[in-house]
PDB file of N, CA and C in Angstrom:
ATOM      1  N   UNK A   1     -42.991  -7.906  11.614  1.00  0.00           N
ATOM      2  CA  UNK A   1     -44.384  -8.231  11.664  1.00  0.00           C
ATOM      3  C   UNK A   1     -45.171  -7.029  11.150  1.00  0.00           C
ATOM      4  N   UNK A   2     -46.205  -7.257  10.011  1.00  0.00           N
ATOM      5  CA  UNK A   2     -47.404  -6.322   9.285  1.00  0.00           C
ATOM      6  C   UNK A   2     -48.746  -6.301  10.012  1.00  0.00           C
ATOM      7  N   UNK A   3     -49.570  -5.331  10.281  1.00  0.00           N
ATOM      8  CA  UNK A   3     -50.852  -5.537  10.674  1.00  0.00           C
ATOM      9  C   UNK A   3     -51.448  -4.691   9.474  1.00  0.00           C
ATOM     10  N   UNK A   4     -52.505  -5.548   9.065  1.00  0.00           N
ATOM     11  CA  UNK A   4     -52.950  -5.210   7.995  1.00  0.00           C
ATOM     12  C   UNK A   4     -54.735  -5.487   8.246  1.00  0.00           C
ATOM     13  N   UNK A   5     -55.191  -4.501   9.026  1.00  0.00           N
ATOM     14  CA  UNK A   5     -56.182  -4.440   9.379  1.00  0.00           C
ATOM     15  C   UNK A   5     -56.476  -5.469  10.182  1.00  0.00           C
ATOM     16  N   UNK A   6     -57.345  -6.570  10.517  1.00  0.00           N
ATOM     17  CA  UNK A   6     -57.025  -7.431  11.600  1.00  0.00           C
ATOM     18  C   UNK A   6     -56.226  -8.558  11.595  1.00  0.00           C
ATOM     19  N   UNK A   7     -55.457  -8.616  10.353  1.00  0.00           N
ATOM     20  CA  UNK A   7     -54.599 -10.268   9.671  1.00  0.00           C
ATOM     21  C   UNK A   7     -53.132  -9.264  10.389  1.00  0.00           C
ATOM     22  N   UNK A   8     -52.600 -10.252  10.581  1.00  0.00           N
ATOM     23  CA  UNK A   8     -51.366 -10.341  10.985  1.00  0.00           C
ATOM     24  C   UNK A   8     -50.474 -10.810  10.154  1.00  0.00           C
ATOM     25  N   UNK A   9     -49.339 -10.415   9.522  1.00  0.00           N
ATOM     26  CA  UNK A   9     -48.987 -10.746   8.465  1.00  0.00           C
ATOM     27  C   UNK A   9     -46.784 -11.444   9.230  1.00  0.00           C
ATOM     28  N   UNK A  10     -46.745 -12.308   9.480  1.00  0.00           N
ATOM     29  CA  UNK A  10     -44.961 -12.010   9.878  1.00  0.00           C
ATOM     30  C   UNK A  10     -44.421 -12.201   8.219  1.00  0.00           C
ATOM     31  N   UNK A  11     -43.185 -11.216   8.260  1.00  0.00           N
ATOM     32  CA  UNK A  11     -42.488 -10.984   7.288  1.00  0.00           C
ATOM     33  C   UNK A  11     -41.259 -11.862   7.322  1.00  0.00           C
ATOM     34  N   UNK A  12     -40.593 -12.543   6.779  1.00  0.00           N
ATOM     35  CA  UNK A  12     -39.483 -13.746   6.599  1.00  0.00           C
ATOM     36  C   UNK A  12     -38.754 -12.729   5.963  1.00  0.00           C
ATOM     37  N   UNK A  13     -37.685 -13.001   6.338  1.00  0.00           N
ATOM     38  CA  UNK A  13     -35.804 -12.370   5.665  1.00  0.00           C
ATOM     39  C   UNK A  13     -35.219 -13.164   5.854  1.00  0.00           C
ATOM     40  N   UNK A  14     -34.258 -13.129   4.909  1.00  0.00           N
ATOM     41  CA  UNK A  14     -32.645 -13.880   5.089  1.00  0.00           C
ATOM     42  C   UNK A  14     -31.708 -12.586   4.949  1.00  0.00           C
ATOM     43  N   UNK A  15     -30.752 -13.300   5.098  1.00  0.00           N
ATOM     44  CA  UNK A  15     -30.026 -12.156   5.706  1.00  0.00           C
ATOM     45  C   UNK A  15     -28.193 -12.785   5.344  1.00  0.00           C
ATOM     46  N   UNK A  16     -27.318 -12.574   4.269  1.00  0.00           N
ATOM     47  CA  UNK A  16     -25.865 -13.517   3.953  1.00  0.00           C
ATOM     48  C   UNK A  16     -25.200 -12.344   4.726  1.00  0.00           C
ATOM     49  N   UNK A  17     -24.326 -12.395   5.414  1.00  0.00           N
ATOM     50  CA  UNK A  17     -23.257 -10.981   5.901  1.00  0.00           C
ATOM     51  C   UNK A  17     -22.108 -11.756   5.683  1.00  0.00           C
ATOM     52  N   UNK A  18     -21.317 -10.821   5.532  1.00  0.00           N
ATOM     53  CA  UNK A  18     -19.570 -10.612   5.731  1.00  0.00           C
ATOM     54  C   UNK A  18     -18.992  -9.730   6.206  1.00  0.00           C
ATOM     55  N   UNK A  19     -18.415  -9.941   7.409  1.00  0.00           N
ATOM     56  CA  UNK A  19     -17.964  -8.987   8.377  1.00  0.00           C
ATOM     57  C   UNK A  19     -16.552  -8.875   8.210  1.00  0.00           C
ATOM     58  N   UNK A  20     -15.705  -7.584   7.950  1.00  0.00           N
ATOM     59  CA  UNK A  20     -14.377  -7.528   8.469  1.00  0.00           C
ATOM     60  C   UNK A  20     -13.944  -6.689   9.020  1.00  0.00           C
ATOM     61  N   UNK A  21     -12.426  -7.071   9.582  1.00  0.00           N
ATOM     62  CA  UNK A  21     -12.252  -5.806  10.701  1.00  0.00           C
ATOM     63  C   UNK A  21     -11.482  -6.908  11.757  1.00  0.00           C
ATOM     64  N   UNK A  22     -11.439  -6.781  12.759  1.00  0.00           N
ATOM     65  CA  UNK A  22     -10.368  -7.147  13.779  1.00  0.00           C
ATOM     66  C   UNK A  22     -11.756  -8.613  14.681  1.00  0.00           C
ATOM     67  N   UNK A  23     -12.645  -9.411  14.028  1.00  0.00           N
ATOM     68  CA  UNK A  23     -13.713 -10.041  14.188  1.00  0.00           C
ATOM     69  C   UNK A  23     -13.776 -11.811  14.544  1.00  0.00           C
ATOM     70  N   UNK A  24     -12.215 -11.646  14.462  1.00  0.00           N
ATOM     71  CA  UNK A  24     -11.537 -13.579  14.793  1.00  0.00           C
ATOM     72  C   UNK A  24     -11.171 -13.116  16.073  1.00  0.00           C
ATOM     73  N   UNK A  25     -11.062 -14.302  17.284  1.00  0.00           N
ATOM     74  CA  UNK A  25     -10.670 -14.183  18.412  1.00  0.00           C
ATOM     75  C   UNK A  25     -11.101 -13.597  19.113  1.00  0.00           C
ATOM     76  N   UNK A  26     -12.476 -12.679  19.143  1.00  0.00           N
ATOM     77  CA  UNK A  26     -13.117 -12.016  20.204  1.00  0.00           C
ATOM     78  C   UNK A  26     -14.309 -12.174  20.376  1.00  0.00           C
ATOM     79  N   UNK A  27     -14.433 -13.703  20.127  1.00  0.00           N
ATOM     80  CA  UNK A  27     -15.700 -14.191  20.696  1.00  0.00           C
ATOM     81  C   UNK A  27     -17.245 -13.610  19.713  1.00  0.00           C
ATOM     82  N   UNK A  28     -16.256 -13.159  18.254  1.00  0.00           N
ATOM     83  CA  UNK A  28     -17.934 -12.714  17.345  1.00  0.00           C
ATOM     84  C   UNK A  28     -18.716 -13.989  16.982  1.00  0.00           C
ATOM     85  N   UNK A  29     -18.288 -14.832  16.902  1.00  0.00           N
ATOM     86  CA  UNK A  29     -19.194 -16.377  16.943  1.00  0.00           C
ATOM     87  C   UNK A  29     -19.947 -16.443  17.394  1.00  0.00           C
ATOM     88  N   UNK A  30     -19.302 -16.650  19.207  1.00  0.00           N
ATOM     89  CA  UNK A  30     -20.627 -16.789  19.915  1.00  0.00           C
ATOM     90  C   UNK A  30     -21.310 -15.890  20.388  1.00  0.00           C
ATOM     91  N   UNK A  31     -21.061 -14.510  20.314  1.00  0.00           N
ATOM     92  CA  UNK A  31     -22.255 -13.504  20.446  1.00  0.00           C
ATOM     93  C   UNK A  31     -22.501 -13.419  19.486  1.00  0.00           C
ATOM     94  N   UNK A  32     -22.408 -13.493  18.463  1.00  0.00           N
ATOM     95  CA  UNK A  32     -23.373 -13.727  17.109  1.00  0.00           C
ATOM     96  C   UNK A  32     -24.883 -14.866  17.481  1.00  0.00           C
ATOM     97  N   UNK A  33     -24.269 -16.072  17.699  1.00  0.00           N
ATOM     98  CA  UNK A  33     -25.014 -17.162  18.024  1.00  0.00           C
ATOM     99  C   UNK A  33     -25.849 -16.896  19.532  1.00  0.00           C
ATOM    100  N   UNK A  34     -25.394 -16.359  20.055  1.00  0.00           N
ATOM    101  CA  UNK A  34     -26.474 -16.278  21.371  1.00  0.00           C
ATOM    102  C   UNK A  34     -27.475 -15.196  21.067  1.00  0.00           C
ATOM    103  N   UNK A  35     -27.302 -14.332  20.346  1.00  0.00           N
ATOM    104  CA  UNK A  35     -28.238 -12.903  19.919  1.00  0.00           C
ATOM    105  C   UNK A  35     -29.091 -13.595  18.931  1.00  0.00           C
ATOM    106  N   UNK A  36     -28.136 -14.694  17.892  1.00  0.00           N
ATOM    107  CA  UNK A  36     -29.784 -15.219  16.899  1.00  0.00           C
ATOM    108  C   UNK A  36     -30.387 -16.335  18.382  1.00  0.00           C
ATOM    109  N   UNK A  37     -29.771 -16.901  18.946  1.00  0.00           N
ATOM    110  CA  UNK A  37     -30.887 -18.382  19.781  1.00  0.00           C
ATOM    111  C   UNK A  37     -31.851 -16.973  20.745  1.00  0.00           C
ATOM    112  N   UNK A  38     -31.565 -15.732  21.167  1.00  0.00           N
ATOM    113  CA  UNK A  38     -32.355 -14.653  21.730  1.00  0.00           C
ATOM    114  C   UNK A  38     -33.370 -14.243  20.842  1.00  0.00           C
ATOM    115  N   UNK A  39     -33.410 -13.823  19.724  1.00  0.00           N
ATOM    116  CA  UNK A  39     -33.979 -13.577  18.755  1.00  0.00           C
ATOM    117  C   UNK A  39     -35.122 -14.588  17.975  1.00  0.00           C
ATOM    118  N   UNK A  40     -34.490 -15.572  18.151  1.00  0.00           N
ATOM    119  CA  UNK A  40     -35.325 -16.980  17.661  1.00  0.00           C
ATOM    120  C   UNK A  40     -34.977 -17.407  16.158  1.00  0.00           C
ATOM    121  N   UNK A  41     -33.952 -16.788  15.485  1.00  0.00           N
ATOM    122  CA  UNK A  41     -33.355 -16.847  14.301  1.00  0.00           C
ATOM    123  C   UNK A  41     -32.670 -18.281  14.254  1.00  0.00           C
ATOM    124  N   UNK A  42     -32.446 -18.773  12.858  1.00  0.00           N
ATOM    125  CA  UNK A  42     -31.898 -19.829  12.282  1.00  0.00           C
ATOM    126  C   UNK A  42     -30.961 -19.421  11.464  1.00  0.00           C
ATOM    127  N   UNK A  43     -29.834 -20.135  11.256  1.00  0.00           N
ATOM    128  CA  UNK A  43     -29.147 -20.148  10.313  1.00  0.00           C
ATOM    129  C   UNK A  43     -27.168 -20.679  11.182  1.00  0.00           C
ATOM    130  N   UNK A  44     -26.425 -19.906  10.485  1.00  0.00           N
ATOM    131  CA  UNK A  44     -25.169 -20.486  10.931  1.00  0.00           C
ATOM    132  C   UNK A  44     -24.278 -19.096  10.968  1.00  0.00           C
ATOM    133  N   UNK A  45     -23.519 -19.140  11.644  1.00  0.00           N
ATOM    134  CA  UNK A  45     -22.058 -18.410  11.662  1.00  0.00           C
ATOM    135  C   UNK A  45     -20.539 -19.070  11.695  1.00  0.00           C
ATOM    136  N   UNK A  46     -19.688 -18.793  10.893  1.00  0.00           N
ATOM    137  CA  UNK A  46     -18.329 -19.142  10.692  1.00  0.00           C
ATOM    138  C   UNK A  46     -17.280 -18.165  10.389  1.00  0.00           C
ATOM    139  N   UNK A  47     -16.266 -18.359  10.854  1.00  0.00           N
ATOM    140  CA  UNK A  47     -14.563 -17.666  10.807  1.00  0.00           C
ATOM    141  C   UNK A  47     -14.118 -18.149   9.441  1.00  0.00           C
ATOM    142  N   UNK A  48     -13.891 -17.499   8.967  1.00  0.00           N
ATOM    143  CA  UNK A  48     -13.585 -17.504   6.944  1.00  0.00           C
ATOM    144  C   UNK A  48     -11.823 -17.437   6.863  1.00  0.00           C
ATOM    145  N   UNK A  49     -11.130 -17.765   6.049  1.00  0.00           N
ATOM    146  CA  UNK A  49      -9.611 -18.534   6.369  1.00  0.00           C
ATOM    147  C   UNK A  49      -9.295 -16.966   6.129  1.00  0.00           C
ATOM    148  N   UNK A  50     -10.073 -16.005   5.356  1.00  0.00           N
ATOM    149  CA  UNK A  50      -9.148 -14.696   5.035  1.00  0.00           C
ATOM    150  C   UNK A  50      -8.849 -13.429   6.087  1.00  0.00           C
ATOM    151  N   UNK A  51      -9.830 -13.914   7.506  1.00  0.00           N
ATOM    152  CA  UNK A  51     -10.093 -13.547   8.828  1.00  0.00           C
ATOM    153  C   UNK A  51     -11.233 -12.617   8.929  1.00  0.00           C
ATOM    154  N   UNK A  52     -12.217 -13.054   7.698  1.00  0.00           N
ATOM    155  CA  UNK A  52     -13.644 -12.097   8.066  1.00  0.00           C
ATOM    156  C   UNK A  52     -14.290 -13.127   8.838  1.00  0.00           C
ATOM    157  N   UNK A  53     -15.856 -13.044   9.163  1.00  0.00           N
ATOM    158  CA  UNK A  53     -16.777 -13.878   9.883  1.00  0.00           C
ATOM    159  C   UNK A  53     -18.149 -13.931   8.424  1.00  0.00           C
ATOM    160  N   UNK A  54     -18.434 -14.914   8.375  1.00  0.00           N
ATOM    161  CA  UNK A  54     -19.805 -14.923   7.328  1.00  0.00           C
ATOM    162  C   UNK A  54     -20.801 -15.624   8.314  1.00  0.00           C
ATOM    163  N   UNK A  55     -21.939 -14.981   8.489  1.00  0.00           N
ATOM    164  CA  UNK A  55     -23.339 -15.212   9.167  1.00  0.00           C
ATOM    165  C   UNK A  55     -24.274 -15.385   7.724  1.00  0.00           C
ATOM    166  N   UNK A  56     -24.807 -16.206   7.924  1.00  0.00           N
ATOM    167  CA  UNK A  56     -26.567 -16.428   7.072  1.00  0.00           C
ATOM    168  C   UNK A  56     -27.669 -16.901   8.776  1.00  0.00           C
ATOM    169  N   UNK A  57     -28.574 -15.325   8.279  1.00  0.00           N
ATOM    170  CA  UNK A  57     -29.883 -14.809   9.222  1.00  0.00           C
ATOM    171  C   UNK A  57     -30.803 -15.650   8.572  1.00  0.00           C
ATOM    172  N   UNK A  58     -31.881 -16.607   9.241  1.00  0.00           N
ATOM    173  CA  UNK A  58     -33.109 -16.386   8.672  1.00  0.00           C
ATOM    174  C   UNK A  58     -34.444 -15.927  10.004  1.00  0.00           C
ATOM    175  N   UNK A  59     -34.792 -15.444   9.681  1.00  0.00           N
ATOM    176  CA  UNK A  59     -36.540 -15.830  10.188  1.00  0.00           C
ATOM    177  C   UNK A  59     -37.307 -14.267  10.356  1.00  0.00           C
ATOM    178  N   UNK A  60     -37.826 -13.855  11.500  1.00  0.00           N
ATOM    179  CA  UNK A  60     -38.814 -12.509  10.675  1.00  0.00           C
ATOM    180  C   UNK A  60     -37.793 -11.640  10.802  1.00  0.00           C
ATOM    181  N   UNK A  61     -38.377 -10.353   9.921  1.00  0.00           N
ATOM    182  CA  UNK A  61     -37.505  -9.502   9.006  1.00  0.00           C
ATOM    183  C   UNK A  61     -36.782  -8.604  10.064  1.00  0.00           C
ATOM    184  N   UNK A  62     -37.673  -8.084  11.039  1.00  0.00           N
ATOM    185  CA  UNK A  62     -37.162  -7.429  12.383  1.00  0.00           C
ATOM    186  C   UNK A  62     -36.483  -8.041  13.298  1.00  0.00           C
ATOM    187  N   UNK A  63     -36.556  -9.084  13.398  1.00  0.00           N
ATOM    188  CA  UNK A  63     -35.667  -9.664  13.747  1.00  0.00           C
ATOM    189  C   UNK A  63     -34.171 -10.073  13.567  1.00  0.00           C
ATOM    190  N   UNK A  64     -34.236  -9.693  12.156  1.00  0.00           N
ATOM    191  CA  UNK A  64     -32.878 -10.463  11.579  1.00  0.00           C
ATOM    192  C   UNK A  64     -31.833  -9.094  11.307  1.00  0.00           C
ATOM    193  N   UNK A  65     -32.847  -8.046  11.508  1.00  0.00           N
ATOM    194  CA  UNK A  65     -32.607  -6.767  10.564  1.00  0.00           C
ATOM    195  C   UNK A  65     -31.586  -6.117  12.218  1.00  0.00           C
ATOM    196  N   UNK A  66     -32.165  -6.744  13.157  1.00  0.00           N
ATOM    197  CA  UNK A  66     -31.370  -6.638  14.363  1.00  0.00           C
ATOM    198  C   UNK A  66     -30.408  -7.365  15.017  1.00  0.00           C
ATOM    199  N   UNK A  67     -30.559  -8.458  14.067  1.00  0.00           N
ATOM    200  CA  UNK A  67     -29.201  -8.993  14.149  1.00  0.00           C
ATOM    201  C   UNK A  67     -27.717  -8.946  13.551  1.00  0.00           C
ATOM    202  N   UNK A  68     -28.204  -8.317  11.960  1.00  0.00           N
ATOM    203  CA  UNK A  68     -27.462  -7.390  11.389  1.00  0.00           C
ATOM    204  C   UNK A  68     -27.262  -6.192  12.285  1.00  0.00           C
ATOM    205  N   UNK A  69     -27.914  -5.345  12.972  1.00  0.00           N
ATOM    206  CA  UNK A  69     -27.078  -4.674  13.257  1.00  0.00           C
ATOM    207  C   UNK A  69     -26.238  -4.819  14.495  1.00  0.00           C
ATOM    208  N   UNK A  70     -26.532  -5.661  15.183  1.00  0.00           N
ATOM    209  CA  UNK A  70     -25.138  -6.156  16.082  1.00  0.00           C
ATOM    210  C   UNK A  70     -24.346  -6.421  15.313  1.00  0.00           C
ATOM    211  N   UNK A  71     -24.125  -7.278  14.427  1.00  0.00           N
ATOM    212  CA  UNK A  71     -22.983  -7.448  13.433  1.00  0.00           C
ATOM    213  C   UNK A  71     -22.206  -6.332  13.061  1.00  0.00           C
ATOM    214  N   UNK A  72     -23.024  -5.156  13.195  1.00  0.00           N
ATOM    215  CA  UNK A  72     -22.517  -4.137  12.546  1.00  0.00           C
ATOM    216  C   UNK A  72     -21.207  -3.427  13.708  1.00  0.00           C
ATOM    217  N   UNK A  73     -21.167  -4.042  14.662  1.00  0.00           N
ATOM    218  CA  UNK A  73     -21.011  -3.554  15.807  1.00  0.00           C
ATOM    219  C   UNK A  73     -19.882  -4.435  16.421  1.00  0.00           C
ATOM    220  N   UNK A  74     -20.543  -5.887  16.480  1.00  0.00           N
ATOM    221  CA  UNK A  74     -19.915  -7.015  17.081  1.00  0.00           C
ATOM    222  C   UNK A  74     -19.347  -7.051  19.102  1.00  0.00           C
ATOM    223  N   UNK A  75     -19.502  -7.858  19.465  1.00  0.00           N
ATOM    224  CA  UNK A  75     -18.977  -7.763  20.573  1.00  0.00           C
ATOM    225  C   UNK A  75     -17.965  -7.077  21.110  1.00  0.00           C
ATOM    226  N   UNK A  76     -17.840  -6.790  22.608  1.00  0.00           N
ATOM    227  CA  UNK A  76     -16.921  -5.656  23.024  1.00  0.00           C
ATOM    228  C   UNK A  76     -15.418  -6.607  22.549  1.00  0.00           C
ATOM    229  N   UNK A  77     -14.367  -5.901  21.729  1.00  0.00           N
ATOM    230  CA  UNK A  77     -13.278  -5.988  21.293  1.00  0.00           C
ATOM    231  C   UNK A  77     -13.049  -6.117  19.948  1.00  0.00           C
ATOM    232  N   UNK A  78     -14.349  -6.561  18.749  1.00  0.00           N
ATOM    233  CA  UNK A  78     -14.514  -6.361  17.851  1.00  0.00           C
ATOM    234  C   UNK A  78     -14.038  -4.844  17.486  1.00  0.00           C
ATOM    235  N   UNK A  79     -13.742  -5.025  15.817  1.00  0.00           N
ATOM    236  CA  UNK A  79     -13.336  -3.658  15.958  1.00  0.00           C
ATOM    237  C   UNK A  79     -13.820  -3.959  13.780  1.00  0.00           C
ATOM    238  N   UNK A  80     -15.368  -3.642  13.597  1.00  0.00           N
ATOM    239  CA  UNK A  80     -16.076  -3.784  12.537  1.00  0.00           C
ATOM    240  C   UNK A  80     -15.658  -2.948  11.625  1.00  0.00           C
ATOM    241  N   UNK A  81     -14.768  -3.337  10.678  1.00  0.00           N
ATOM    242  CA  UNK A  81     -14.445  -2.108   9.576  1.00  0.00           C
ATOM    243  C   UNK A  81     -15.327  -1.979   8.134  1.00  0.00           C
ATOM    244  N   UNK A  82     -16.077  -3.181   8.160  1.00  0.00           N
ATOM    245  CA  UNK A  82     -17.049  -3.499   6.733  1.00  0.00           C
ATOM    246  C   UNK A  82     -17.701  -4.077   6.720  1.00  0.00           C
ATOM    247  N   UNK A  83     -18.916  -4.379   6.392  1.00  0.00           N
ATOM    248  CA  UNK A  83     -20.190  -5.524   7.140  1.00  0.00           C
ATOM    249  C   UNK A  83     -20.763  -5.243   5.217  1.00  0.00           C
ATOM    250  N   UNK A  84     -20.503  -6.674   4.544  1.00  0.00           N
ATOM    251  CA  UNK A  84     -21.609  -6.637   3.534  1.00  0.00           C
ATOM    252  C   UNK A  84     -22.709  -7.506   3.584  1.00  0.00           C
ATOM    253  N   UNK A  85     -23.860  -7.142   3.579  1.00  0.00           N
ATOM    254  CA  UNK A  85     -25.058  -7.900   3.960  1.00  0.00           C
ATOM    255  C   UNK A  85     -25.761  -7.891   2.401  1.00  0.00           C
ATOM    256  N   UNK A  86     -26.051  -8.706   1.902  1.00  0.00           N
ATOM    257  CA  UNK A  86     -27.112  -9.749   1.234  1.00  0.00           C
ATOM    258  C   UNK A  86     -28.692  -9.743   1.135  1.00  0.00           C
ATOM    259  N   UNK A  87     -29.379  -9.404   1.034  1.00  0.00           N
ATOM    260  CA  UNK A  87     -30.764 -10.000   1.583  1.00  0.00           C
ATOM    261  C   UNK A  87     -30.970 -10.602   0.457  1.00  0.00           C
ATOM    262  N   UNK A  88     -31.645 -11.854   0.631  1.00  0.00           N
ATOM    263  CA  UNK A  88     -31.944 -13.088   0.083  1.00  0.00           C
ATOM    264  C   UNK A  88     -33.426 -13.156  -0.087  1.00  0.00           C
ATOM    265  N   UNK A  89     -33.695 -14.361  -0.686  1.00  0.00           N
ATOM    266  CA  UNK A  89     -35.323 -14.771  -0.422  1.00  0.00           C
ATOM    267  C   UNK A  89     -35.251 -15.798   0.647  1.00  0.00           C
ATOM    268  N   UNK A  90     -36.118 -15.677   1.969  1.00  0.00           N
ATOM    269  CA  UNK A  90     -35.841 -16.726   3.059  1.00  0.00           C
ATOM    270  C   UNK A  90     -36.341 -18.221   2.385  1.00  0.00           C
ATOM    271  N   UNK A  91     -35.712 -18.837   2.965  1.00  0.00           N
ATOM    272  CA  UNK A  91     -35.488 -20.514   2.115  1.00  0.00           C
ATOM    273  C   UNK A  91     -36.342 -21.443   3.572  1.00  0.00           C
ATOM    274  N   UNK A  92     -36.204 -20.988   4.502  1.00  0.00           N
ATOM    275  CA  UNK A  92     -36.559 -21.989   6.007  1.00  0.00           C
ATOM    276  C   UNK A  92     -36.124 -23.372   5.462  1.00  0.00           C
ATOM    277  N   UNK A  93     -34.276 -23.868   5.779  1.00  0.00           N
ATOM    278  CA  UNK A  93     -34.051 -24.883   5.303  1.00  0.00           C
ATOM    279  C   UNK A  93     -33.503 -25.011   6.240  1.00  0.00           C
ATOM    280  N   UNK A  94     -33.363 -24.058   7.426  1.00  0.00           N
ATOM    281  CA  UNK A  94     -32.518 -24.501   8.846  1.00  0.00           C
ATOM    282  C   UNK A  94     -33.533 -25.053  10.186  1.00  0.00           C
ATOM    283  N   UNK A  95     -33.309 -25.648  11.045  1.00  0.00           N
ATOM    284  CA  UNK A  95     -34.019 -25.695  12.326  1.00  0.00           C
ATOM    285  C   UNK A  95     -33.265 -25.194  13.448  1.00  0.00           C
ATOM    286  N   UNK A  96     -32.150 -24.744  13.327  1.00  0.00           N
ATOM    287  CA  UNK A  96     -31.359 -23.712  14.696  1.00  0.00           C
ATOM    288  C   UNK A  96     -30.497 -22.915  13.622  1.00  0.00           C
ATOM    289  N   UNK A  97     -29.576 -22.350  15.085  1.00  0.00           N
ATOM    290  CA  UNK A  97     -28.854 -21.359  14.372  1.00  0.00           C
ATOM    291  C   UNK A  97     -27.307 -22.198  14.988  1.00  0.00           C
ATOM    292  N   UNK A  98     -26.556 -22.332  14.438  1.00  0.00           N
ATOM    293  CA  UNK A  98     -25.122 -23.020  14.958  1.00  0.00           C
ATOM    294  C   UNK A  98     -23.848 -22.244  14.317  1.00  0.00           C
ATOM    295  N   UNK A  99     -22.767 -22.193  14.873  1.00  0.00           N
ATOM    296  CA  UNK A  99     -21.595 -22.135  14.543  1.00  0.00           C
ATOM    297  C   UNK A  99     -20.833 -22.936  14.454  1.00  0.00           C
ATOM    298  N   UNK A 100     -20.330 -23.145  12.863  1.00  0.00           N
ATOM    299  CA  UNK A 100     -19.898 -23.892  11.943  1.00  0.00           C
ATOM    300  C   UNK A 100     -18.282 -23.948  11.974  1.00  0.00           C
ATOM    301  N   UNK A 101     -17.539 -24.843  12.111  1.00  0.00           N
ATOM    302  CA  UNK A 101     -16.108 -24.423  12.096  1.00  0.00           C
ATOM    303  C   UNK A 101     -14.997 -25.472  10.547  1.00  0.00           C
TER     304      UNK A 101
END
């Protein structure tokens, strides 16, 4: 969010990641997904057949920019060796955030 003298401006991001590292089986899904429905973010998370995780963030920029960095991190047993993140132009083509299987 911008304040730009008395206008209020919210800033939109998207946000594509690819996470790898030890990120299947320790529950990075759904703490992925409960940190965007906390956040108020849209978009999806999924387990990729090569054993990374791919997240697409949307909604304001601080927001998403903190959801990347949990990613960066991932839940306790994660073990994050590479996080490539994307930023996009936000599209608002989602209405939640879900995990996709």
């Amino acid at each position: 969010m911008m304040v730009l003298g008395a206008v209020l401006m919210v800033v939109k991001a998207r946000a594509h990641v690819h996470v790898t590292g030890r990120v299947q089986g320790v529950f990075f899904r759904a703490e992925t997904a409960d940190r965007a429905h906390r956040l108020g973010l849209v978009g999806w998370v999924r387990n990729l057949s090569d054993g990374r995780v791919e997240v697409l963030f949307e909604g304001e920029k601080q927001d998403v920019e903190e959801a990347v960095a949990f990613c960066e991190r991932g839940p306790p047993g994660a073990q994050v060796q590479k996080l490539d993140v994307k930023w996009e132009n936000w599209k608002g083509e989602f209405s939640d955030f879900r995990i996709r299987y």
